[in-house]
Each structure stands twice: as structure tokens, then as C-alpha cells.
Protein backbone atom coordinates (compact mmCIF):
# COMPACT_ATOMS: atom_id res chain seq x y z
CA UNK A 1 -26.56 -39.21 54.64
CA UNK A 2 -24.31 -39.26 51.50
CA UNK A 3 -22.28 -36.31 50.74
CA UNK A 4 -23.07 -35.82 47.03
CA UNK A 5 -20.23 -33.53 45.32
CA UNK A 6 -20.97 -32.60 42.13
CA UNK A 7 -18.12 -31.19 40.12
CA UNK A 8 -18.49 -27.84 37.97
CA UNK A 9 -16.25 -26.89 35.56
CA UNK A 10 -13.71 -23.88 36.13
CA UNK A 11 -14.66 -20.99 34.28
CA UNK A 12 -12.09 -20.40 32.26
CA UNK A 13 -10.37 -17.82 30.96
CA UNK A 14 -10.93 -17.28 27.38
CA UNK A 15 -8.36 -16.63 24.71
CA UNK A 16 -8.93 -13.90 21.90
CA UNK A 17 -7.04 -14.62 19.27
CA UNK A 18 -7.04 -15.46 15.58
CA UNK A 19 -5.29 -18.45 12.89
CA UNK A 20 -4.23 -17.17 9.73
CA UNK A 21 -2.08 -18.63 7.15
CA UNK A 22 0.83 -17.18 5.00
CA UNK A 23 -0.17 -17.57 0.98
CA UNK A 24 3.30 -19.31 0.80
CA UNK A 25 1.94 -21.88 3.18
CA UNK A 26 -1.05 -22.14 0.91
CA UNK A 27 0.66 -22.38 -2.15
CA UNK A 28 3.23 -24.80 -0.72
CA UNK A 29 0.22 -26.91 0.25
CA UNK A 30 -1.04 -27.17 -2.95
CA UNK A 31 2.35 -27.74 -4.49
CA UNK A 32 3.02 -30.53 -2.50
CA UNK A 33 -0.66 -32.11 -3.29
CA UNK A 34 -0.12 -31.80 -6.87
CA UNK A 35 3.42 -33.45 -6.87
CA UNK A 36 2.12 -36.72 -6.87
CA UNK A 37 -0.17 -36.58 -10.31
CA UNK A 38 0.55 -38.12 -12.46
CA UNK A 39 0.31 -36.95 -16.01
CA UNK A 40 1.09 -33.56 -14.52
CA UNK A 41 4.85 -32.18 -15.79
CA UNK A 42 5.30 -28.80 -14.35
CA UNK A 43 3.42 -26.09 -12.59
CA UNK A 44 4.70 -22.64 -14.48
CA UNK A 45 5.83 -20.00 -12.83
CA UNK A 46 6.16 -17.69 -15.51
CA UNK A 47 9.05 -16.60 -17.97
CA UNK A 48 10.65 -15.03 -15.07
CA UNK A 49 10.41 -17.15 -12.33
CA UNK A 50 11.73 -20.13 -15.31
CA UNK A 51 14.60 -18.22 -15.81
CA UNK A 52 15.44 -18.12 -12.02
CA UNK A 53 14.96 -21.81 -11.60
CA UNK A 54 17.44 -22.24 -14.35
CA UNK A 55 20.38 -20.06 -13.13
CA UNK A 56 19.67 -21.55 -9.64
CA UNK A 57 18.20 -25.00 -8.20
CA UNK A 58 15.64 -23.48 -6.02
CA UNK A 59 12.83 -25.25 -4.20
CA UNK A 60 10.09 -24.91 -7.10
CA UNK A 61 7.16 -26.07 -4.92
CA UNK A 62 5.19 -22.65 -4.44
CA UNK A 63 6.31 -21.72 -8.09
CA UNK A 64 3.84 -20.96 -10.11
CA UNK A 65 1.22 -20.94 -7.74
CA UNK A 66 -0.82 -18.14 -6.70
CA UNK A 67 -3.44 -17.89 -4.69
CA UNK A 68 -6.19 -15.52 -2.61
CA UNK A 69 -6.33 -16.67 0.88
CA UNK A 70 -9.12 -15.18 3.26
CA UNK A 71 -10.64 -16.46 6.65
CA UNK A 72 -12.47 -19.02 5.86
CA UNK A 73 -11.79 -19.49 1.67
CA UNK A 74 -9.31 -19.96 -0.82
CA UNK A 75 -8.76 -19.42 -4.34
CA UNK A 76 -6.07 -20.43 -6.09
CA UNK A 77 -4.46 -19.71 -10.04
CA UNK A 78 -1.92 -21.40 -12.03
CA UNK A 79 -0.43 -22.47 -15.73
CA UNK A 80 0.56 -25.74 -15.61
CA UNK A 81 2.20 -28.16 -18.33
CA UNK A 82 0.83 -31.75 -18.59
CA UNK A 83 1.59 -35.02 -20.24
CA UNK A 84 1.29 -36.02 -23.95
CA UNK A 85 -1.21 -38.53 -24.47
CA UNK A 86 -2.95 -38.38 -20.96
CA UNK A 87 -6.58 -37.23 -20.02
CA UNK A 88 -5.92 -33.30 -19.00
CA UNK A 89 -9.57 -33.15 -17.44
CA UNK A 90 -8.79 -36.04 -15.45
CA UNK A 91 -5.87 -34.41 -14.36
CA UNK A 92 -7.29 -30.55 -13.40
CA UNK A 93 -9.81 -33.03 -11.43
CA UNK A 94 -7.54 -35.09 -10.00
CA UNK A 95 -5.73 -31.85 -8.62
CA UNK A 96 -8.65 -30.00 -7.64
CA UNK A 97 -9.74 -32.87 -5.54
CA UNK A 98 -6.45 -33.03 -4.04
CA UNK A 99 -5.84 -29.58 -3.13
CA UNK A 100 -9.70 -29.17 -1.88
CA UNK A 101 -8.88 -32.42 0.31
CA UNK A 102 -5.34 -31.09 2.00
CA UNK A 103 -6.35 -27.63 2.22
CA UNK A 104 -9.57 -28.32 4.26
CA UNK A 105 -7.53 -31.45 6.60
CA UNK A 106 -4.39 -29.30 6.75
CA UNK A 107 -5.87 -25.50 7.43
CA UNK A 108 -9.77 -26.34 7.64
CA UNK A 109 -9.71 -23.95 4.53
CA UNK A 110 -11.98 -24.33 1.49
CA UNK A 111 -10.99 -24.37 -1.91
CA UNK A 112 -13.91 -21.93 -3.76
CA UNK A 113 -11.54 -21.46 -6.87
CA UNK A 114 -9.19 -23.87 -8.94
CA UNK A 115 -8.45 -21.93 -12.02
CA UNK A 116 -5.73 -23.62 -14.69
CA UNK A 117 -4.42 -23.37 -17.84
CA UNK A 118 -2.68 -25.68 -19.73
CA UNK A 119 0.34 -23.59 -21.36
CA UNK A 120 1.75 -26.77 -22.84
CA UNK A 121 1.79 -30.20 -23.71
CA UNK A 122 5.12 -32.43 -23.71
CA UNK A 123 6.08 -36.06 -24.16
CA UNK A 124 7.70 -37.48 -20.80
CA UNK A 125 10.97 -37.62 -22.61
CA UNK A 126 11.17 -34.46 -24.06
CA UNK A 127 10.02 -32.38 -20.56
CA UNK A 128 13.34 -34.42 -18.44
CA UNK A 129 15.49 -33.23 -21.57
CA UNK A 130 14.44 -29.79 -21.37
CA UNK A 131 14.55 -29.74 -17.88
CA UNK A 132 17.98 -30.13 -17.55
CA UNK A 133 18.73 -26.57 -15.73
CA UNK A 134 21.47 -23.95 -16.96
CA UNK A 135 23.28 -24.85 -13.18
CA UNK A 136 23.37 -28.55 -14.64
CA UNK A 137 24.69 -27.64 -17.28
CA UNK A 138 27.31 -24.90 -15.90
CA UNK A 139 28.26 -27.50 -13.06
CA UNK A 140 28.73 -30.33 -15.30
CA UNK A 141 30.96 -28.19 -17.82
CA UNK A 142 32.99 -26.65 -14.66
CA UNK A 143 33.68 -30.42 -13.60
CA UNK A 144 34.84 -30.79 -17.09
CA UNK A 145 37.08 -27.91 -16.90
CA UNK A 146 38.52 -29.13 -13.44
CA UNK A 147 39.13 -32.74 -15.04
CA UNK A 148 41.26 -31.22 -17.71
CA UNK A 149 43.22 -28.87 -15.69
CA UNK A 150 44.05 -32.03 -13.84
CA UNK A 151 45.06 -33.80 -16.40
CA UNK A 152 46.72 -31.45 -17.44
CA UNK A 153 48.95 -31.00 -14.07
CA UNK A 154 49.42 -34.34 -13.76
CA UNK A 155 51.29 -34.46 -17.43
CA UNK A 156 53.44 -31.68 -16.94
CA UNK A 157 54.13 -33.41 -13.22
CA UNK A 158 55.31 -36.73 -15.10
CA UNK A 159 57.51 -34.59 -17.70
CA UNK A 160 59.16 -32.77 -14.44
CA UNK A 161 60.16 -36.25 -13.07
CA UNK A 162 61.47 -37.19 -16.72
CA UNK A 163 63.94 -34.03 -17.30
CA UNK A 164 64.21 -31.29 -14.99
CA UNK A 165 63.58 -28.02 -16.87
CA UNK A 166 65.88 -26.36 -14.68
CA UNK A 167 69.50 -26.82 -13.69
């Protein structure tokens, strides 16, 4: 006679519990999908939240973005500015197929919602000029500052090693 074993799973014990997800890591999903399209200048986060991004470099992924985020769904809102010249459907489908693609690998969320409006249009050229931020700007004329000054001290240093002012 064989000795037949056969082998039954443990019962295990099981784990209540729940996932949920942050809207910032929502909205920092979708800003990272949408970095990549192209045609696609800036997501807009509002007069407010332009003016902040000016007076400091801050991470501008979830800016603009806002979304509803329940169990199983998400919706998600936002102005954007795009590209002269370039197809804007193609874009807001472009986006909504990249964003309904990361969200449901990423989370196993879907997208229900992809509302956007285009608040502008702007020629590549003219959206890197006006990007230029107000720290840019106050950094580079600081530097500017600090140059002089140093030129400055480095005059009046060779007219001390000419003729000593004092005796």
C-alpha cells in the first residue's frame, strides 16, 4: 500500500483592510502622463497658483490639476494651454488615453471624466519666452548685482596697491 498525502491549503488568516489613494497622487499621475505630449504647453493652475510658480520654482506637476477620486473611479478637471498650429482634439485624446492608461496600470482606477479647456493658444517660442519665471529673472539680476560689486572691489583693490589712501 501507498501512502497517498494529499496537501490542503492552510486556512489563512484574512486581512481587512482597504487601498486608497491621495488626490495628489492622482493628480501627480496624470501630470506626469501628460508631460510627454506633445503639442501640449502648460497645464494651468490658475492666476494664483501662476503667480506662485513665478515667485518660486516649485514642482508644477499636480498644478493645475484637479480631480474627484472615489473607490473604484476617477474624474479629473483642468485648463490647459496648447500649441499653435497643432491638432488640439488630437491632443485632449492623446491625454485622455494616456491618463485612462496609467491610472488603471498604476492604481487599477478608471478614468470616468476628462474635462479640459483650452485657456490659450501660444507659438513654441513665445510660451519658453514667457515662461521665463520672476526667480529667473530676480536670480539672474542678483548675479548681476554680485558681478558688479566685484568689480567694483577689485578696482578700488588695484587703486589701494597704486597709492595708499592713508599714511
Amino acid at each position: 500500500m501507498t501512502d497517498t498525502k494529499t496537501n490542503t491549503p492552510a486556512k489563512t488568516n484574512e486581512v481587512s483592510g482597504k487601498l486608497t489613494f491621495d488626490d495628489k497622487v492622482i493628480q501627480k499621475i496624470i501630470g506626469i502622463s501628460l508631460d510627454k505630449v506633445d503639442g501640449l504647453l502648460n497645464v494651468d493652475g490658475g492666476f494664483f497658483s501662476n503667480i506662485a510658480d513665478k515667485l518660486v520654482n516649485t514642482d508644477k506637476t499636480t498644478a493645475g490639476i484637479n480631480t474627484e477620486v472615489g473607490q473604484k473611479q476617477v474624474a479629473a478637471d483642468m485648463q490647459i494651454v496648447v500649441e499653435y498650429g497643432k491638432d488640439v482634439r488630437a491632443i485632449y485624446n492623446e491625454m485622455k488615453e494616456l491618463v485612462a492608461k496609467n491610472l488603471k496600470e498604476m492604481t487599477g482606477l478608471d478614468l470616468v471624466e476628462f474635462n479640459v479647456e483650452v485657456i490659450d493658444i501660444k507659438s513654441k517660442a513665445q510660451y519658453e519666452a514667457d515662461s521665463q519665471s520672476l526667480q529667473d529673472k530676480v536670480t539672474n539680476a542678483t548675479k548681476k548685482s554680485d558681478d558688479d560689486k566685484s568689480k567694483d572691489t577689485k578696482s578700488a583693490d588695484a587703486d589701494k596697491s597704486e597709492t595708499p589712501r592713508v599714511q
